[in-house]
C-alpha atoms as a PDB file:
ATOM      1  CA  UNK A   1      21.106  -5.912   4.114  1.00  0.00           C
ATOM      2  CA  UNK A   2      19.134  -4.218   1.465  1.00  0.00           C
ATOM      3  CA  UNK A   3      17.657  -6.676  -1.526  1.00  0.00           C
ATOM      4  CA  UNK A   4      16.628  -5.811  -5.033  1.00  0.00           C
ATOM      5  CA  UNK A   5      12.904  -6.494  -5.509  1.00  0.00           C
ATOM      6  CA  UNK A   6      11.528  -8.860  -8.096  1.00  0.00           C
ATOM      7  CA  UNK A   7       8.096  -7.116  -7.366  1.00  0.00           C
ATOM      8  CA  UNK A   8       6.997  -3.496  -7.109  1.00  0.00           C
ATOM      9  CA  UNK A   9       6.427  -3.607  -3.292  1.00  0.00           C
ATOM     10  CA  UNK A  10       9.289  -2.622  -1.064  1.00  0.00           C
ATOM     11  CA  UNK A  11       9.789  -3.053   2.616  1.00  0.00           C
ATOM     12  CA  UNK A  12      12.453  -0.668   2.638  1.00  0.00           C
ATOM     13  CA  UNK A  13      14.111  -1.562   6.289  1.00  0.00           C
ATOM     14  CA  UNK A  14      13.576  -5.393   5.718  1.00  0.00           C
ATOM     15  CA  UNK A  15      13.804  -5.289   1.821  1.00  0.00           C
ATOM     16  CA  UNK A  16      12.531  -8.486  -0.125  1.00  0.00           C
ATOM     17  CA  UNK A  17      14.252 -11.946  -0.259  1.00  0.00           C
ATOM     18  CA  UNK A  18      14.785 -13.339  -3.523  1.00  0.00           C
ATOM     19  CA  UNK A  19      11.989 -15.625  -4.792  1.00  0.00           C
ATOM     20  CA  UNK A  20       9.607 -15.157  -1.359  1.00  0.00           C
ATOM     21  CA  UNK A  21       7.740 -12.642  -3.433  1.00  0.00           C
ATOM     22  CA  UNK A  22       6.384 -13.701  -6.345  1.00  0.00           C
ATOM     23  CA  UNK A  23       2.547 -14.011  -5.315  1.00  0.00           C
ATOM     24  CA  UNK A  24       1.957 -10.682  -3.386  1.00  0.00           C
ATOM     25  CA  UNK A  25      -1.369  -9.578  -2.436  1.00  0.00           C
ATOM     26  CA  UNK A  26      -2.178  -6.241  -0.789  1.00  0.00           C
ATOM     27  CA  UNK A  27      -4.965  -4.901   0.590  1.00  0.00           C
ATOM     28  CA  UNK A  28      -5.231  -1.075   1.973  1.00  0.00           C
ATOM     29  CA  UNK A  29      -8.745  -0.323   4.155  1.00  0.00           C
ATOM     30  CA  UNK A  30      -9.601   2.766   6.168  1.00  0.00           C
ATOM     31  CA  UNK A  31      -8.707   2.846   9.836  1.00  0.00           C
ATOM     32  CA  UNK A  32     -11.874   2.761  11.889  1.00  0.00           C
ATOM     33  CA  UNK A  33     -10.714   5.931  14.031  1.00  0.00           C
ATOM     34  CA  UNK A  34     -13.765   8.395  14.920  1.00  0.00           C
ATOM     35  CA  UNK A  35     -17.732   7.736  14.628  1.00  0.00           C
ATOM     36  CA  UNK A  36     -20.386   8.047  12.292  1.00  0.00           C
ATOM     37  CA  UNK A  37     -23.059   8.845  14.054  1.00  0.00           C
ATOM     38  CA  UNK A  38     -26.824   9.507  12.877  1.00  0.00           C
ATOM     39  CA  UNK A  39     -28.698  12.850  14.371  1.00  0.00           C
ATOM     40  CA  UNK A  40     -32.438  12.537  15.695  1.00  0.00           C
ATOM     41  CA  UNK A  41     -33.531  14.061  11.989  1.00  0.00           C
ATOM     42  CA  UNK A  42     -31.825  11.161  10.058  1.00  0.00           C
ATOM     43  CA  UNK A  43     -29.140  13.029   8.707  1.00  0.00           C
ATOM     44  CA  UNK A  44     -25.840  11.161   9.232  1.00  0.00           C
ATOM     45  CA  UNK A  45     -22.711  12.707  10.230  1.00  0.00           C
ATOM     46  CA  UNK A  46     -19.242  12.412  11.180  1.00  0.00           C
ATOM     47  CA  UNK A  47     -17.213  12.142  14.047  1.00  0.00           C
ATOM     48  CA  UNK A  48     -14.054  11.637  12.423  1.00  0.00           C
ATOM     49  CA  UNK A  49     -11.070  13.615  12.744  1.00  0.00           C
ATOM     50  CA  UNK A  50      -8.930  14.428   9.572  1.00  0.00           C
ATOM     51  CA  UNK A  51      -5.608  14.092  11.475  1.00  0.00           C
ATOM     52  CA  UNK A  52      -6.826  10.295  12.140  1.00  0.00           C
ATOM     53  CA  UNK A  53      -7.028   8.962   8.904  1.00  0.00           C
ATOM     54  CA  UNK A  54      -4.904   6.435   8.287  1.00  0.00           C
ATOM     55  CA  UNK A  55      -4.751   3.274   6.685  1.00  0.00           C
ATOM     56  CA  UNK A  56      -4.371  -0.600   7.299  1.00  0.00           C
ATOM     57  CA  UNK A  57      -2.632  -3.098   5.030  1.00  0.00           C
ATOM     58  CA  UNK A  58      -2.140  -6.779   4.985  1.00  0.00           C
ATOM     59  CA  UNK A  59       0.224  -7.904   2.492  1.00  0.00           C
ATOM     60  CA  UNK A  60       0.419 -11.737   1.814  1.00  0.00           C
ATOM     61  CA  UNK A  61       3.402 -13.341   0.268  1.00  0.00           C
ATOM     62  CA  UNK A  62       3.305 -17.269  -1.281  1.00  0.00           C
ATOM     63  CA  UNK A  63       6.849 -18.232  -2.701  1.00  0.00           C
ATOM     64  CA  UNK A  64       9.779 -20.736  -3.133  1.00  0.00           C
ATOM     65  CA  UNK A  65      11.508 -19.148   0.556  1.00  0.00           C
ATOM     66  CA  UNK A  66      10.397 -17.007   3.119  1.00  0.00           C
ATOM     67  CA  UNK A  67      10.195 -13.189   3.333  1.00  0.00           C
ATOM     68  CA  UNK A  68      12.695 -11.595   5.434  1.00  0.00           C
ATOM     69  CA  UNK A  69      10.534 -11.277   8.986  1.00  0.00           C
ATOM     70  CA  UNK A  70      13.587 -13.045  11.638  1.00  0.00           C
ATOM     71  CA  UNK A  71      13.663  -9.467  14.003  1.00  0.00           C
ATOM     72  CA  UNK A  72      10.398  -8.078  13.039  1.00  0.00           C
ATOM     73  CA  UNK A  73       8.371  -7.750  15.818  1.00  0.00           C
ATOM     74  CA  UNK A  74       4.912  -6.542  16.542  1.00  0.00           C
ATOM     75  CA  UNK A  75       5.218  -2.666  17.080  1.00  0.00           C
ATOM     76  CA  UNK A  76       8.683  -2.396  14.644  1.00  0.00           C
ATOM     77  CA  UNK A  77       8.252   0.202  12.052  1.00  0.00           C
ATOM     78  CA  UNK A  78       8.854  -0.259   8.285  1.00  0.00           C
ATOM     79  CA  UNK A  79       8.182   1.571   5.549  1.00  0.00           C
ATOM     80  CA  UNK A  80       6.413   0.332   2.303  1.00  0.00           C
ATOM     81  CA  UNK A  81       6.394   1.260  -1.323  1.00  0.00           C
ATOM     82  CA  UNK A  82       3.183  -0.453  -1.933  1.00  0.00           C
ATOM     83  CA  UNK A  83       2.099  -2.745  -4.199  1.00  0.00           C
ATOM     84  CA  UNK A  84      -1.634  -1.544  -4.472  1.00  0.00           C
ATOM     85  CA  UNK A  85      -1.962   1.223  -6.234  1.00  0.00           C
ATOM     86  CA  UNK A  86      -4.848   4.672  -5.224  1.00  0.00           C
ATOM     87  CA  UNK A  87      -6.491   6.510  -7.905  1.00  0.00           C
ATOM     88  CA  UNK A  88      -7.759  10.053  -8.024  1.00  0.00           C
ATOM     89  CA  UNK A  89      -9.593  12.485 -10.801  1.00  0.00           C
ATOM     90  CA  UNK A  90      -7.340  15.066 -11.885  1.00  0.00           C
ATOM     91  CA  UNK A  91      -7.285  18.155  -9.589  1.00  0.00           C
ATOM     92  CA  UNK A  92      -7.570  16.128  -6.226  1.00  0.00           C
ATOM     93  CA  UNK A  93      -4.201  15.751  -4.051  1.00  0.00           C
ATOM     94  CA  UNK A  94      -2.034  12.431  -3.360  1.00  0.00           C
ATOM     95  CA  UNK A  95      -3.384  11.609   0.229  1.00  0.00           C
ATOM     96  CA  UNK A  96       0.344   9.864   0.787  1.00  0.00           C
ATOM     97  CA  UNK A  97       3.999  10.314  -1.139  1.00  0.00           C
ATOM     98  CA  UNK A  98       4.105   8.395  -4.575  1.00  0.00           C
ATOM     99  CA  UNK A  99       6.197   5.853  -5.522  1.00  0.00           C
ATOM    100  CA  UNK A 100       8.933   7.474  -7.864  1.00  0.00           C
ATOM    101  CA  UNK A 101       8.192   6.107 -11.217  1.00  0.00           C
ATOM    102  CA  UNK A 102       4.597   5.158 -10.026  1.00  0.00           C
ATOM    103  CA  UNK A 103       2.210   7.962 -11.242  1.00  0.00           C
ATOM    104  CA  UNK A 104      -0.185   7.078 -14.355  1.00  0.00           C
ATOM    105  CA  UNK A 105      -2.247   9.716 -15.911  1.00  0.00           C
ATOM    106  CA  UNK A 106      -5.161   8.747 -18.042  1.00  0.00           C
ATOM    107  CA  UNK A 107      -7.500  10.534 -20.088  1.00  0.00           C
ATOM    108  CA  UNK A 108     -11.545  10.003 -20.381  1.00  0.00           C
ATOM    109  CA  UNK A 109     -11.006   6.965 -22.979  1.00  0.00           C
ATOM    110  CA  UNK A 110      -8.535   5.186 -20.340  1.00  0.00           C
ATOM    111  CA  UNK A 111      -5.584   5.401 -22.616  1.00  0.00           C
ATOM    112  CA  UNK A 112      -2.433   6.569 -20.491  1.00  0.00           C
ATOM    113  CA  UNK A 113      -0.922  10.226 -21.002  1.00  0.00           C
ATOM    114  CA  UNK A 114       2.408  10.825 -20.752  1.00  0.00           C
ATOM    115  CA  UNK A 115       3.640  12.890 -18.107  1.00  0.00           C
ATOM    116  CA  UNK A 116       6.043  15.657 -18.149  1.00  0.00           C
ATOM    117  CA  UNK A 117       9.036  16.112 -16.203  1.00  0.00           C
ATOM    118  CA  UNK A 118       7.082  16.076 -12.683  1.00  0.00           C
ATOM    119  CA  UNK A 119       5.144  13.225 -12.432  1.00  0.00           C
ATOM    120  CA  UNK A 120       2.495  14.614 -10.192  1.00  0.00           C
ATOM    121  CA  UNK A 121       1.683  17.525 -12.490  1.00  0.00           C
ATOM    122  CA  UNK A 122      -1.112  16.547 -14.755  1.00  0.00           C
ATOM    123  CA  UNK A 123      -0.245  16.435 -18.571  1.00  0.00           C
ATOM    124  CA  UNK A 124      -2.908  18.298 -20.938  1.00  0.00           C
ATOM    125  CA  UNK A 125      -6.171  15.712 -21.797  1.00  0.00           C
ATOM    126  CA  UNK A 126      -5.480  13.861 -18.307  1.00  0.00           C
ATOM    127  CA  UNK A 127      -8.735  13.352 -16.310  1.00  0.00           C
ATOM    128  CA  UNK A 128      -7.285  10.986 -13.556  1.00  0.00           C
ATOM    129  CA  UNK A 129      -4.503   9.103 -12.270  1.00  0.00           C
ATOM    130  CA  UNK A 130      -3.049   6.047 -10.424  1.00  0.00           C
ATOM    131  CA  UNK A 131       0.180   5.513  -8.342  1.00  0.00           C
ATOM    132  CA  UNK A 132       1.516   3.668  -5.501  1.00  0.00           C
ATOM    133  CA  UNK A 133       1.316   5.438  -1.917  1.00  0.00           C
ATOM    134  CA  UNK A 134       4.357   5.353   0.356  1.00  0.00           C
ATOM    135  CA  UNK A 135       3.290   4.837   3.834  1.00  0.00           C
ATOM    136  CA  UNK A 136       5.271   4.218   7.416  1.00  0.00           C
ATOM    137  CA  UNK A 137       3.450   1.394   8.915  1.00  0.00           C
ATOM    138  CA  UNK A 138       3.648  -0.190  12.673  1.00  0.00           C
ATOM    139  CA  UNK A 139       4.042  -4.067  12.468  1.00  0.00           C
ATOM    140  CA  UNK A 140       0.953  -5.270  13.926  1.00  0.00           C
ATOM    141  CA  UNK A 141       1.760  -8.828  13.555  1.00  0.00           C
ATOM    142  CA  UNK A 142       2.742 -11.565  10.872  1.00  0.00           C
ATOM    143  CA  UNK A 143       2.430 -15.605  10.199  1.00  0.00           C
ATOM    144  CA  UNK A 144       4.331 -17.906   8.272  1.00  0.00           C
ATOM    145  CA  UNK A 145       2.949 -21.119   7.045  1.00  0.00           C
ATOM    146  CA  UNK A 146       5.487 -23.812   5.378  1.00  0.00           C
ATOM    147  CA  UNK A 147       4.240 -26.710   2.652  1.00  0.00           C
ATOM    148  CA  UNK A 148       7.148 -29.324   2.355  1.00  0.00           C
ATOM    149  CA  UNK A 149       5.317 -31.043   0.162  1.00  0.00           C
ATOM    150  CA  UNK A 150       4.667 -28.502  -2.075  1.00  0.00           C
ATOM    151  CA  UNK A 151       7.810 -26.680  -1.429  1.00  0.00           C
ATOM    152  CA  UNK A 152       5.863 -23.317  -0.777  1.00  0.00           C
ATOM    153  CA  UNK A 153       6.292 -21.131   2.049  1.00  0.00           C
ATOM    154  CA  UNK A 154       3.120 -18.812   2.565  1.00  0.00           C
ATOM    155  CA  UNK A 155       2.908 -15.848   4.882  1.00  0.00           C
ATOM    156  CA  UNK A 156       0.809 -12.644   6.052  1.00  0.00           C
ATOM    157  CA  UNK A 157       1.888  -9.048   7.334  1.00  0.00           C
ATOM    158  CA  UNK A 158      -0.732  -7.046   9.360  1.00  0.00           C
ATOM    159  CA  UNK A 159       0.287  -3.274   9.044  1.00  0.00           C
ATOM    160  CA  UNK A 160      -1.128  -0.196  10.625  1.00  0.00           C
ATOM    161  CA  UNK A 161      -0.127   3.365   9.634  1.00  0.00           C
ATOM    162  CA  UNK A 162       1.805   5.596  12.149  1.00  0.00           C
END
């Protein structure tokens, strides 16, 4: 069963129970996949293949219930409309799909430009951009931690791109 959100992230197979969502926190780093390595003359270079970027997220959740992870299972798949948003200068591509709705363009000052009818076509006086990647992770593992007390149910979802 699919949920309305009452945040911008979406796990769109799991969706996002009701009040289990109101203090997200995401982080996106670099996959570690590939070398740098450092040549006899100094110079540094890399080993890294282009087809092996990816990313890793871990998204925490702190709320009144608990996010919807009964079933999810190391190795399950699930795709997220993230919460952290990339940024880019104007000319450079989205390294992922965007978020409908997501794309901001800005111009040198900061203040937002408004976009046309496509999004991801940069208005006249725009000099860079934000939006919110959507990216197919692989469940690498979750926790859940319950306060009675304080009636809060925390949690954490380790995510690596496919």
């Amino acid at each position: 069963m699919y949920y309305a959100t009452e945040t911008v992230l979406d796990l769109v197979e799991l969706g996002i129970i009701p009040q289990s969502a109101r203090q997200i926190g995401q982080t996106l780093t670099l996959e570690s996949a590939g070398s740098l390595r450092r040549l006899a003359n100094g110079e540094l270079k890399s080993r890294m293949r282009p087809s092996l970027r990816k990313y890793r997220s871990a998204i925490s959740f702190s709320d009144t219930y608990p996010p919807a992870f009964n079933a999810l299972w190391a190795g399950d798949i699930v795709t997220v409309h993230c919460a952290a948003e990339l940024s880019g200068k104007v000319g450079s591509a989205f390294v992922r799909p965007h978020v409908p709705g997501s794309v901001i363009w800005r111009n040198a000052l900061g203040d937002v430009v408004a976009s046309g009818e496509d999004e991801t076509v940069a208005p006249v006086g725009a000099t860079n951009f934000t939006f919110r990647p959507i990216i197919v992770f692989m469940i690498e593992g979750w926790d859940l931690d319950a306060d009675e007390y304080g009636a809060v149910v925390s949690s954490a979802l380790n995510l690596r791109e496919v």
